[in-house]
ModelCIF file with pLDDT and N, C-alpha, C, O atoms, coordinates in Angstrom:
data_MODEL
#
_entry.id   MODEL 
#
_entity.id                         1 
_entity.type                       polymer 
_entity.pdbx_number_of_molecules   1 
#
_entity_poly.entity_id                      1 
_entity_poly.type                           'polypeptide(L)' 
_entity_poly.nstd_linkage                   no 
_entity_poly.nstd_monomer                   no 
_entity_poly.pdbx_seq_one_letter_code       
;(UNK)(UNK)(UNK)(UNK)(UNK)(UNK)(UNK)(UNK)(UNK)(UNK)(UNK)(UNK)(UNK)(UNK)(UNK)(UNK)
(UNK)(UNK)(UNK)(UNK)(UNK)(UNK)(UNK)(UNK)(UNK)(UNK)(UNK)(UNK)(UNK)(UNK)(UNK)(UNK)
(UNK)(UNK)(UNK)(UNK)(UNK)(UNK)(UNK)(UNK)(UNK)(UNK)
;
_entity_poly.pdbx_seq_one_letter_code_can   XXXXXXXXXXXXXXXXXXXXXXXXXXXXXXXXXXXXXXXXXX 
_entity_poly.pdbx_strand_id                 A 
#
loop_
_entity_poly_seq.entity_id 
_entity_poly_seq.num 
_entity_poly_seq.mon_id 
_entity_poly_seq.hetero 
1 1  UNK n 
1 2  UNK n 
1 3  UNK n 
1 4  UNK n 
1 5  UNK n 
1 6  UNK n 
1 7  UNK n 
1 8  UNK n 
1 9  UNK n 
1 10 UNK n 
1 11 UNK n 
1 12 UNK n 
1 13 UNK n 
1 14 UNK n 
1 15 UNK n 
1 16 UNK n 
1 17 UNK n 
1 18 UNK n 
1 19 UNK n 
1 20 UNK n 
1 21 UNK n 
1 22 UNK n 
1 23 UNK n 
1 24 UNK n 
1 25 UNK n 
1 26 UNK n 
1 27 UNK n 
1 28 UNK n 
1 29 UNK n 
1 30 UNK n 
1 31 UNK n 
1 32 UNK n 
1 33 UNK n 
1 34 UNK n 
1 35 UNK n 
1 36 UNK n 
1 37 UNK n 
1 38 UNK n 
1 39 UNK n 
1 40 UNK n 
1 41 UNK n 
1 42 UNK n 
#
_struct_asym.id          A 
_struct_asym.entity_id   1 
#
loop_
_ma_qa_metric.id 
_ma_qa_metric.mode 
_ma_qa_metric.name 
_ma_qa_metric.software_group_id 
_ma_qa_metric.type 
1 global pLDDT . pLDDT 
2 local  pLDDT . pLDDT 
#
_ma_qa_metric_global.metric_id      1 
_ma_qa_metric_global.metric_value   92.14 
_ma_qa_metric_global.model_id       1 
_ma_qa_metric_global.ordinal_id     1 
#
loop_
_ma_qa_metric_local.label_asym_id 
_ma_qa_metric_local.label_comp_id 
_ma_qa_metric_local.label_seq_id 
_ma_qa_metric_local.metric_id 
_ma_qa_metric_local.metric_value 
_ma_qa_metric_local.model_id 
_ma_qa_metric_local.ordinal_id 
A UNK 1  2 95.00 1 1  
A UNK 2  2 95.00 1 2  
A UNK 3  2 95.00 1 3  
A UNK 4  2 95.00 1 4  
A UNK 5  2 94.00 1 5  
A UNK 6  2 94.00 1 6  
A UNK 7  2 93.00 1 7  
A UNK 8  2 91.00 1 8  
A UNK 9  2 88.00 1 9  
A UNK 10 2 84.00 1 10 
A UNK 11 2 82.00 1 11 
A UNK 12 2 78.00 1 12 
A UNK 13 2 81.00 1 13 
A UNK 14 2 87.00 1 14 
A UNK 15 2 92.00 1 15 
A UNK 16 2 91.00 1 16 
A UNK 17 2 92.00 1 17 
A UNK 18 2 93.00 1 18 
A UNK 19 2 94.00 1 19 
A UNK 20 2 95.00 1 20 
A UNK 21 2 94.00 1 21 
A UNK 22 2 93.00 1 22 
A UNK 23 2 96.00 1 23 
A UNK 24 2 95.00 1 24 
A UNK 25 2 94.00 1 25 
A UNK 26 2 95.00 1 26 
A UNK 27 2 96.00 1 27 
A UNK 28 2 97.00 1 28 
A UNK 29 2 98.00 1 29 
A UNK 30 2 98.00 1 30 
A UNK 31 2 98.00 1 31 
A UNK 32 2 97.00 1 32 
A UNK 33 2 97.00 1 33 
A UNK 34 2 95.00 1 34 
A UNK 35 2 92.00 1 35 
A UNK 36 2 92.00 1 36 
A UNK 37 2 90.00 1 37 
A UNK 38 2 89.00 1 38 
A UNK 39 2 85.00 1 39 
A UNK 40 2 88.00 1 40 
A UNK 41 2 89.00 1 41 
A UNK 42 2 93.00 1 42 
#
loop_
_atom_site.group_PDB 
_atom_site.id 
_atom_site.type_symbol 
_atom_site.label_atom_id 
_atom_site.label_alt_id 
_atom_site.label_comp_id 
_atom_site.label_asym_id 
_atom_site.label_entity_id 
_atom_site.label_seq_id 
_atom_site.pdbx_PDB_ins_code 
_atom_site.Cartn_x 
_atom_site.Cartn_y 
_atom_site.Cartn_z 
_atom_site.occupancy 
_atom_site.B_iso_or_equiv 
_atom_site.pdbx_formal_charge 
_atom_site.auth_seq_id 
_atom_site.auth_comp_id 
_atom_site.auth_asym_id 
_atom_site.auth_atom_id 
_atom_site.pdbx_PDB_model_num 
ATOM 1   N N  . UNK A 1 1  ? 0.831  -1.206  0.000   1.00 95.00 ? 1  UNK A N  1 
ATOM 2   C CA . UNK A 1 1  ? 0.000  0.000   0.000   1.00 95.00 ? 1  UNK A CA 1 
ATOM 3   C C  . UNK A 1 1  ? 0.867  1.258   0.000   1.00 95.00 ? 1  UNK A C  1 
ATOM 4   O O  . UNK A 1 1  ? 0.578  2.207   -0.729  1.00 95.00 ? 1  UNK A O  1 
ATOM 5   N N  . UNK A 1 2  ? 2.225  1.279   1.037   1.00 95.00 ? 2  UNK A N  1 
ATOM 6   C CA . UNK A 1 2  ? 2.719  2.292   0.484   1.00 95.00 ? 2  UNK A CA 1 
ATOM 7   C C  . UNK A 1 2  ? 3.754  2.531   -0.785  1.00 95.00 ? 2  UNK A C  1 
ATOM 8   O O  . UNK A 1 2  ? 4.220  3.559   -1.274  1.00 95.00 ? 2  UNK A O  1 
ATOM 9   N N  . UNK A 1 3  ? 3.855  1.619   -0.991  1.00 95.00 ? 3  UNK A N  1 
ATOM 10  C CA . UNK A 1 3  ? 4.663  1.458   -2.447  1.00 95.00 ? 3  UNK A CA 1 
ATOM 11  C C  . UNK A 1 3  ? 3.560  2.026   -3.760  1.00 95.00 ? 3  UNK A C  1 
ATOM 12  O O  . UNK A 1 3  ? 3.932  2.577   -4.796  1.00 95.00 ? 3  UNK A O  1 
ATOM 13  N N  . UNK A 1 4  ? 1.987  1.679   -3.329  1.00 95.00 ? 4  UNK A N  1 
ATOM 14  C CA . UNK A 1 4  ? 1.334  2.315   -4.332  1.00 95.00 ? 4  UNK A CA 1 
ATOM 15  C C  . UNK A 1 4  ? 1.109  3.718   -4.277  1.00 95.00 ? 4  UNK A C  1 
ATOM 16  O O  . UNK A 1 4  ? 0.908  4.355   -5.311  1.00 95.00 ? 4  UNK A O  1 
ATOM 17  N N  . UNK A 1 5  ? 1.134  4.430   -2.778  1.00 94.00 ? 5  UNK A N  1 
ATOM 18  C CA . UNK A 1 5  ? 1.306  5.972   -2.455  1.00 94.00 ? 5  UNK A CA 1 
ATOM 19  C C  . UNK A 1 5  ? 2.458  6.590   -2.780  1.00 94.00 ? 5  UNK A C  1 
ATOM 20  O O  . UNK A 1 5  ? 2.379  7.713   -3.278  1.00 94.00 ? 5  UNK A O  1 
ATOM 21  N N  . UNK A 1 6  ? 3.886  5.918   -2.541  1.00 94.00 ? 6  UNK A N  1 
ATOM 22  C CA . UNK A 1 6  ? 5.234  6.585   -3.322  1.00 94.00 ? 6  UNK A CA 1 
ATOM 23  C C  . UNK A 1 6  ? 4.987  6.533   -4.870  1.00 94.00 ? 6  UNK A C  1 
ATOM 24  O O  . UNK A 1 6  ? 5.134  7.523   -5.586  1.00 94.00 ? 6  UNK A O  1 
ATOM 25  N N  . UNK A 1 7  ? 4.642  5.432   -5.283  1.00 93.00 ? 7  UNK A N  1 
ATOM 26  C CA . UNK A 1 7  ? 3.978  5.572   -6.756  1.00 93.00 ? 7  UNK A CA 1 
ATOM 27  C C  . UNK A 1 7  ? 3.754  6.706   -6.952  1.00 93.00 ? 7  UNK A C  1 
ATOM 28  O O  . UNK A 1 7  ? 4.612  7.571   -7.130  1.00 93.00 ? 7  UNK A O  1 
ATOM 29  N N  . UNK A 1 8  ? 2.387  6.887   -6.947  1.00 91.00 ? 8  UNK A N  1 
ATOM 30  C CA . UNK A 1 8  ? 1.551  8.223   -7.215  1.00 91.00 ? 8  UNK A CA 1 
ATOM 31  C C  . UNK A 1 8  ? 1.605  9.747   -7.159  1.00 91.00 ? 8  UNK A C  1 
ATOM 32  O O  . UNK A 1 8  ? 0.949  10.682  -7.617  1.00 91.00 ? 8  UNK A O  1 
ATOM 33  N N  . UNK A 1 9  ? 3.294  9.481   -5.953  1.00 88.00 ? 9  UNK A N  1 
ATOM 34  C CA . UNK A 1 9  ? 3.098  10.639  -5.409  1.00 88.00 ? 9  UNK A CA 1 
ATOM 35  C C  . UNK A 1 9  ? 4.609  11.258  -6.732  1.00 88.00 ? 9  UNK A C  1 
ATOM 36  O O  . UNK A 1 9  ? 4.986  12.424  -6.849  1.00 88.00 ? 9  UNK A O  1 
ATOM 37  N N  . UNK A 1 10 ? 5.119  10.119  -7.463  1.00 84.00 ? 10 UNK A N  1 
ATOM 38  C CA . UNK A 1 10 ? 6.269  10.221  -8.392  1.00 84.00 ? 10 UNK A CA 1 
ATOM 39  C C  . UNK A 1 10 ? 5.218  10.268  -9.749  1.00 84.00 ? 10 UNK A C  1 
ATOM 40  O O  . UNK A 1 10 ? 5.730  10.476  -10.849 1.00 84.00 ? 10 UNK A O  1 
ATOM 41  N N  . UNK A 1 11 ? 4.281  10.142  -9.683  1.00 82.00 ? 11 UNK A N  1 
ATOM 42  C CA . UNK A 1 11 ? 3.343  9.578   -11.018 1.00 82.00 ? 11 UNK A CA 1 
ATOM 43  C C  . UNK A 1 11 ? 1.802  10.515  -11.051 1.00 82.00 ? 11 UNK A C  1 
ATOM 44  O O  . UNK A 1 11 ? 0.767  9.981   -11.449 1.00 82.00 ? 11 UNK A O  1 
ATOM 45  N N  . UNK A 1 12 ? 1.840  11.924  -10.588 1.00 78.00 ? 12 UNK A N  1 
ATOM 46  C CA . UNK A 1 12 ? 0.337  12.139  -10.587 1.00 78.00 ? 12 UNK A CA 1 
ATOM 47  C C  . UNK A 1 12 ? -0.395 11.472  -11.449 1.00 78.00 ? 12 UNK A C  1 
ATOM 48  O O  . UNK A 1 12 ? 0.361  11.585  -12.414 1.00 78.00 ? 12 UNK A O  1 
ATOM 49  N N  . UNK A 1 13 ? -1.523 10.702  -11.953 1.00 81.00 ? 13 UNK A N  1 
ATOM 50  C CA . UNK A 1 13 ? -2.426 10.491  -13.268 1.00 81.00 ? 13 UNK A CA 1 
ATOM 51  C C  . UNK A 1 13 ? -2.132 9.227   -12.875 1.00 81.00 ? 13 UNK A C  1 
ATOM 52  O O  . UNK A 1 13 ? -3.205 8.689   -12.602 1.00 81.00 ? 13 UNK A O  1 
ATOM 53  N N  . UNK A 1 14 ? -1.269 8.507   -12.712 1.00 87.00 ? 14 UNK A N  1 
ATOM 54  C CA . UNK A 1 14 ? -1.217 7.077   -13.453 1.00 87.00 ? 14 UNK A CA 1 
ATOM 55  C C  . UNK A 1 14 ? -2.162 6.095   -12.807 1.00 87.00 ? 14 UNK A C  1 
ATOM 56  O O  . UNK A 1 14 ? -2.348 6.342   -11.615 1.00 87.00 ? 14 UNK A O  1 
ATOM 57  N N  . UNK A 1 15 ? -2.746 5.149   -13.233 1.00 92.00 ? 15 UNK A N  1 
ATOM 58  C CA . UNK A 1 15 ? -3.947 4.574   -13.227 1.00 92.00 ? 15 UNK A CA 1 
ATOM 59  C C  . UNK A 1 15 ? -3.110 3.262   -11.917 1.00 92.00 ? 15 UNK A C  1 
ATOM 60  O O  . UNK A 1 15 ? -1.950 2.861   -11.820 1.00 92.00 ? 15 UNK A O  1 
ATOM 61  N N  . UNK A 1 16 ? -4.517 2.914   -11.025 1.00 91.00 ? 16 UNK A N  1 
ATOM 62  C CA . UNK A 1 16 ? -3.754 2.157   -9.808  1.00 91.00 ? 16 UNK A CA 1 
ATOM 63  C C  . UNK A 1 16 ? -3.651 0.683   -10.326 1.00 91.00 ? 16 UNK A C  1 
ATOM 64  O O  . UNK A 1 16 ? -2.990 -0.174  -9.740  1.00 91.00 ? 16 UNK A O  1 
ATOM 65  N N  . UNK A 1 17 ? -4.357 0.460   -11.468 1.00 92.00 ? 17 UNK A N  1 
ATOM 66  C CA . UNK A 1 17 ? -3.928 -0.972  -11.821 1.00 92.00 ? 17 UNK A CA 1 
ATOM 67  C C  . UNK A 1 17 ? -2.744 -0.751  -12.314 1.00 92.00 ? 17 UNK A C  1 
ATOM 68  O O  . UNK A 1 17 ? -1.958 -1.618  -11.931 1.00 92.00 ? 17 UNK A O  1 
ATOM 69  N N  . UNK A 1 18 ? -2.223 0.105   -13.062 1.00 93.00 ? 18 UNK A N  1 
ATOM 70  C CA . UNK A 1 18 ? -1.008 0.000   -13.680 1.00 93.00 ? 18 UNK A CA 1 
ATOM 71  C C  . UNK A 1 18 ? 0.007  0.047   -13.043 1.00 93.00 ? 18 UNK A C  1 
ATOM 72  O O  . UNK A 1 18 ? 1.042  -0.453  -13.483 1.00 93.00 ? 18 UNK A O  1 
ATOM 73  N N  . UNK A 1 19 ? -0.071 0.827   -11.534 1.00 94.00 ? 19 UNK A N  1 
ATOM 74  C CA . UNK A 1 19 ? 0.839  1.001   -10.665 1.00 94.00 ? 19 UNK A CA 1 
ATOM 75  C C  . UNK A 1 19 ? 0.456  -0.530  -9.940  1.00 94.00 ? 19 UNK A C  1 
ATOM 76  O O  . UNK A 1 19 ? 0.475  0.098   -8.882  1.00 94.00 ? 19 UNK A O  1 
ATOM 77  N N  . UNK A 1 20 ? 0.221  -1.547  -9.637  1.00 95.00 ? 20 UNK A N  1 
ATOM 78  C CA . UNK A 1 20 ? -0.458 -2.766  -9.010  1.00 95.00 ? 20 UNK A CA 1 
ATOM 79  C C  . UNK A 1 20 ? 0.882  -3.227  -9.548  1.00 95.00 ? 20 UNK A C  1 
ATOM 80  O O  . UNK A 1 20 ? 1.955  -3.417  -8.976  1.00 95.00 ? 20 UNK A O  1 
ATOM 81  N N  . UNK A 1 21 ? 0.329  -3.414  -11.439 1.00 94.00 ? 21 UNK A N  1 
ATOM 82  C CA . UNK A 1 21 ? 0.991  -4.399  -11.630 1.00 94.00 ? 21 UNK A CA 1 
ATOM 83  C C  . UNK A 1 21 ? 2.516  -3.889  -11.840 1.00 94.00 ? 21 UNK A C  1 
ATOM 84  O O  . UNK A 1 21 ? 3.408  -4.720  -11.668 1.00 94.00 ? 21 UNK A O  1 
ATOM 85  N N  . UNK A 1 22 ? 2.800  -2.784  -12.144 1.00 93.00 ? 22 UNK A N  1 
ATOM 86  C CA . UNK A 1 22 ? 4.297  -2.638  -12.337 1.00 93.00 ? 22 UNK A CA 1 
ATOM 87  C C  . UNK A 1 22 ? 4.922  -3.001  -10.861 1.00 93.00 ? 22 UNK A C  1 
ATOM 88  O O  . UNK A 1 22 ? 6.100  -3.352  -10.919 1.00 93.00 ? 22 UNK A O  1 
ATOM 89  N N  . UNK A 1 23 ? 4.276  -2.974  -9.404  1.00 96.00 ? 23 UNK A N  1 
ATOM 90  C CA . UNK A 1 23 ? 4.729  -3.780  -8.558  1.00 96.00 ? 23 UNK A CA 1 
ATOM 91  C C  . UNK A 1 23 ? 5.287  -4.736  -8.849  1.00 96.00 ? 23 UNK A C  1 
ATOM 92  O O  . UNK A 1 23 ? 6.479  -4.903  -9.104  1.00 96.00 ? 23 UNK A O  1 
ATOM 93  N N  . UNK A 1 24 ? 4.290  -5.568  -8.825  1.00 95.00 ? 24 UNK A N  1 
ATOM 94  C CA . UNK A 1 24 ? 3.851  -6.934  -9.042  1.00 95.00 ? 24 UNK A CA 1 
ATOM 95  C C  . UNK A 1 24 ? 4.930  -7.415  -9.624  1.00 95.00 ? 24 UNK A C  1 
ATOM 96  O O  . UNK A 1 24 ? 5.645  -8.197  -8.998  1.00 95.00 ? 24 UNK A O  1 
ATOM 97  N N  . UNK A 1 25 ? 5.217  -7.063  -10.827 1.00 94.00 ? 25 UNK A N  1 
ATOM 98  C CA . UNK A 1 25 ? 6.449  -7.252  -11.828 1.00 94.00 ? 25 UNK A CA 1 
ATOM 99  C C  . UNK A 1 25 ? 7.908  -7.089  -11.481 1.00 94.00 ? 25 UNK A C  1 
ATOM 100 O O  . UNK A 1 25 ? 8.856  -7.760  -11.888 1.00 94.00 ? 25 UNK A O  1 
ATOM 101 N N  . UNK A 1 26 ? 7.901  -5.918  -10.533 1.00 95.00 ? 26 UNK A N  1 
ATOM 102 C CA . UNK A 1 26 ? 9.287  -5.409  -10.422 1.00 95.00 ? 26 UNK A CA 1 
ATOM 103 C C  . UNK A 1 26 ? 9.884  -6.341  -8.975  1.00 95.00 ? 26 UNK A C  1 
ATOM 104 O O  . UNK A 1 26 ? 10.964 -6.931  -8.919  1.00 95.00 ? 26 UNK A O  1 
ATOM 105 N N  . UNK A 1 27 ? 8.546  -6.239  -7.572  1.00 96.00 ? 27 UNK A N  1 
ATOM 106 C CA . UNK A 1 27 ? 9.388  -6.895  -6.214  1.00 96.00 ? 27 UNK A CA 1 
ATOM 107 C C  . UNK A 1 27 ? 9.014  -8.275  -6.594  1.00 96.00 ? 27 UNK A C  1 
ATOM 108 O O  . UNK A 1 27 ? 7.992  -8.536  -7.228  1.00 96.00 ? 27 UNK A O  1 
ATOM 109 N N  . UNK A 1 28 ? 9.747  -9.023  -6.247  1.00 97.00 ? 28 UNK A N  1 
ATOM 110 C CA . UNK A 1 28 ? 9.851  -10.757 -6.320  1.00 97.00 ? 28 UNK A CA 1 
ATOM 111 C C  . UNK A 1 28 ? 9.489  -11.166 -4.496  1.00 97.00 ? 28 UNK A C  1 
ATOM 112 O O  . UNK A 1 28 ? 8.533  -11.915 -4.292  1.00 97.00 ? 28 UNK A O  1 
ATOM 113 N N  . UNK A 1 29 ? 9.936  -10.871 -3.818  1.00 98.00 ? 29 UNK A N  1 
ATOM 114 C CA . UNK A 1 29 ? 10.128 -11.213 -2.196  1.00 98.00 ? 29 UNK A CA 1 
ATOM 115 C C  . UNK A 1 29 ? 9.969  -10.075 -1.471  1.00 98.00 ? 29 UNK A C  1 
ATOM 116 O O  . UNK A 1 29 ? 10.569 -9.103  -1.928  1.00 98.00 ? 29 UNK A O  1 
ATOM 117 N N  . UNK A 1 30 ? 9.462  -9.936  -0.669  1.00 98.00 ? 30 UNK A N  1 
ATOM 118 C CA . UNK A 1 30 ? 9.173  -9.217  0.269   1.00 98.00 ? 30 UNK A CA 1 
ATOM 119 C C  . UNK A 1 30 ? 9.580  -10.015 2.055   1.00 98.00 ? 30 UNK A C  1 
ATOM 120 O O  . UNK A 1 30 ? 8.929  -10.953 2.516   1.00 98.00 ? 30 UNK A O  1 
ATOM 121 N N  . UNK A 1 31 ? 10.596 -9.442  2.670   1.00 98.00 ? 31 UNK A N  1 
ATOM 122 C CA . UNK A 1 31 ? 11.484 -10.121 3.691   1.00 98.00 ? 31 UNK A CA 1 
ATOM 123 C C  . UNK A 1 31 ? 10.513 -8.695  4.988   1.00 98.00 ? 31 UNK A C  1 
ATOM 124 O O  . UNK A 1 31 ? 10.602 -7.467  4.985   1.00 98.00 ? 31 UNK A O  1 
ATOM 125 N N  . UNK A 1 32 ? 9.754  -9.571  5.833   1.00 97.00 ? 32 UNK A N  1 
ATOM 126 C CA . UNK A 1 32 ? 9.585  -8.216  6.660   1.00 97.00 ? 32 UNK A CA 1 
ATOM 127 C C  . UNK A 1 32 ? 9.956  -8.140  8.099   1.00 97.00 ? 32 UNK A C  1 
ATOM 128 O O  . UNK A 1 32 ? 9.605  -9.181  8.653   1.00 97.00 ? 32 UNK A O  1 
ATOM 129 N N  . UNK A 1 33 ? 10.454 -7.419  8.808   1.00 97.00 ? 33 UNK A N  1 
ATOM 130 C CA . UNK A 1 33 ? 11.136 -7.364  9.891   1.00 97.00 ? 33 UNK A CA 1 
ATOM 131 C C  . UNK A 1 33 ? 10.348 -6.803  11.050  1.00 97.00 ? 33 UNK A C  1 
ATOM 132 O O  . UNK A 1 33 ? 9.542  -5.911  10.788  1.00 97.00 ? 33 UNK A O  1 
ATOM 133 N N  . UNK A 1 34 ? 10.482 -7.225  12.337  1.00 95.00 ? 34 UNK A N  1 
ATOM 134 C CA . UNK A 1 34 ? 9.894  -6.158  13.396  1.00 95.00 ? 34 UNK A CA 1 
ATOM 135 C C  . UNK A 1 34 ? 10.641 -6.301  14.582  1.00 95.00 ? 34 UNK A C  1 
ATOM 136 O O  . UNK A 1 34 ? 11.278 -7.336  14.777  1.00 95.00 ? 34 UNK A O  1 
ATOM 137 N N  . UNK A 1 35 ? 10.631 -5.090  15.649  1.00 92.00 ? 35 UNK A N  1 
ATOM 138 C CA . UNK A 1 35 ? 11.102 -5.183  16.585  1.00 92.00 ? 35 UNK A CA 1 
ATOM 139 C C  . UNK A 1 35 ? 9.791  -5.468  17.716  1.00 92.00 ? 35 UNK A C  1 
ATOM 140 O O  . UNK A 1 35 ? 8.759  -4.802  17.629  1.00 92.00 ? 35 UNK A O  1 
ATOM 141 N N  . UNK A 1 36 ? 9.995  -6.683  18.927  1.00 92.00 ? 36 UNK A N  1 
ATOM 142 C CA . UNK A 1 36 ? 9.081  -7.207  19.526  1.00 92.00 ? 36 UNK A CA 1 
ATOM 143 C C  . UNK A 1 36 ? 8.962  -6.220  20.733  1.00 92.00 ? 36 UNK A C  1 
ATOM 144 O O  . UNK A 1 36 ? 9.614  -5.206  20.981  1.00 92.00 ? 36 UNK A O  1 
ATOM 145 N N  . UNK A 1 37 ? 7.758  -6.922  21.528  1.00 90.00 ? 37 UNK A N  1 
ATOM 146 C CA . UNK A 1 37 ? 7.777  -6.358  23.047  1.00 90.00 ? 37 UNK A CA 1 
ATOM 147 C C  . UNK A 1 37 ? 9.154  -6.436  23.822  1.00 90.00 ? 37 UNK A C  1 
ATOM 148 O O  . UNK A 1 37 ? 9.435  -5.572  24.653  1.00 90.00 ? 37 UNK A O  1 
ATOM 149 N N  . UNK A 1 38 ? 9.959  -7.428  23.553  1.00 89.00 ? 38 UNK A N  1 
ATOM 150 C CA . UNK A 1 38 ? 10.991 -7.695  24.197  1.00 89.00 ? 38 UNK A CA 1 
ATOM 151 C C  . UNK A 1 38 ? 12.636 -7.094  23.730  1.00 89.00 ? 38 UNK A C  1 
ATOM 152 O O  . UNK A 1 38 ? 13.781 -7.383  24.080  1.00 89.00 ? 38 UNK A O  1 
ATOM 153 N N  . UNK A 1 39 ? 12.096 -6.226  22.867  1.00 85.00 ? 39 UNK A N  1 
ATOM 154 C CA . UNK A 1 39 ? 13.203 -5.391  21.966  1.00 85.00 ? 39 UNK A CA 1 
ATOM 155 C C  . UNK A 1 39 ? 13.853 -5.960  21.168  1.00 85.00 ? 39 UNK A C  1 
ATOM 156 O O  . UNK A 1 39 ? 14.818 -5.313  20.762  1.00 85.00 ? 39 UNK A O  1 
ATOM 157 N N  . UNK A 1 40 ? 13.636 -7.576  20.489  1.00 88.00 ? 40 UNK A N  1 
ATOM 158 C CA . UNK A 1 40 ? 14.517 -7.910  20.175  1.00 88.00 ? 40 UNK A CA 1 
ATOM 159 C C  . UNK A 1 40 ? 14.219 -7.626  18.439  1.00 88.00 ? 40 UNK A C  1 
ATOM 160 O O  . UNK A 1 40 ? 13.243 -6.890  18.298  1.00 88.00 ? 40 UNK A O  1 
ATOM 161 N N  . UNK A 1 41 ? 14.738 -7.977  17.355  1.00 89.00 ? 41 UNK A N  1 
ATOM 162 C CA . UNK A 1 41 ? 14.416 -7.738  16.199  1.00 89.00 ? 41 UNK A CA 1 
ATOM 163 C C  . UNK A 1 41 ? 14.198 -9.323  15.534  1.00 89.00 ? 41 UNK A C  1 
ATOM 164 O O  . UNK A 1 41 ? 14.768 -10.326 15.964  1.00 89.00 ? 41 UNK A O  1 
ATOM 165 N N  . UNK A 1 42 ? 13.624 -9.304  14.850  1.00 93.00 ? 42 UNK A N  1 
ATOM 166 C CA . UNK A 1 42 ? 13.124 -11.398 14.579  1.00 93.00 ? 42 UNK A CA 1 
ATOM 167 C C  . UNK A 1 42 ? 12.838 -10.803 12.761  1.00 93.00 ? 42 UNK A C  1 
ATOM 168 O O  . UNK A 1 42 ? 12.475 -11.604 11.899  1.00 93.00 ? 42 UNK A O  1 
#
């Protein structure tokens, strides 16, 4: 979702399917990270 808002915000006009799929096309993996209650990072 924010990859489709940096989109748009580089792209006024461009249509959100087109921004979908040029995602779609370009990231392969998505690796996501967080830091816990316990501070640690996993």
């Amino acid at each position: 979702s924010r990859l489709e808002t940096m989109v748009l915000q580089g792209a006024e006009g461009l249509p959100l399917e087109a921004i979908k799929q040029q995602i779609a096309s370009a990231v392969d993996i998505i690796i996501h990270l967080s830091r816990l209650r316990d501070k640690s990072r996993k």
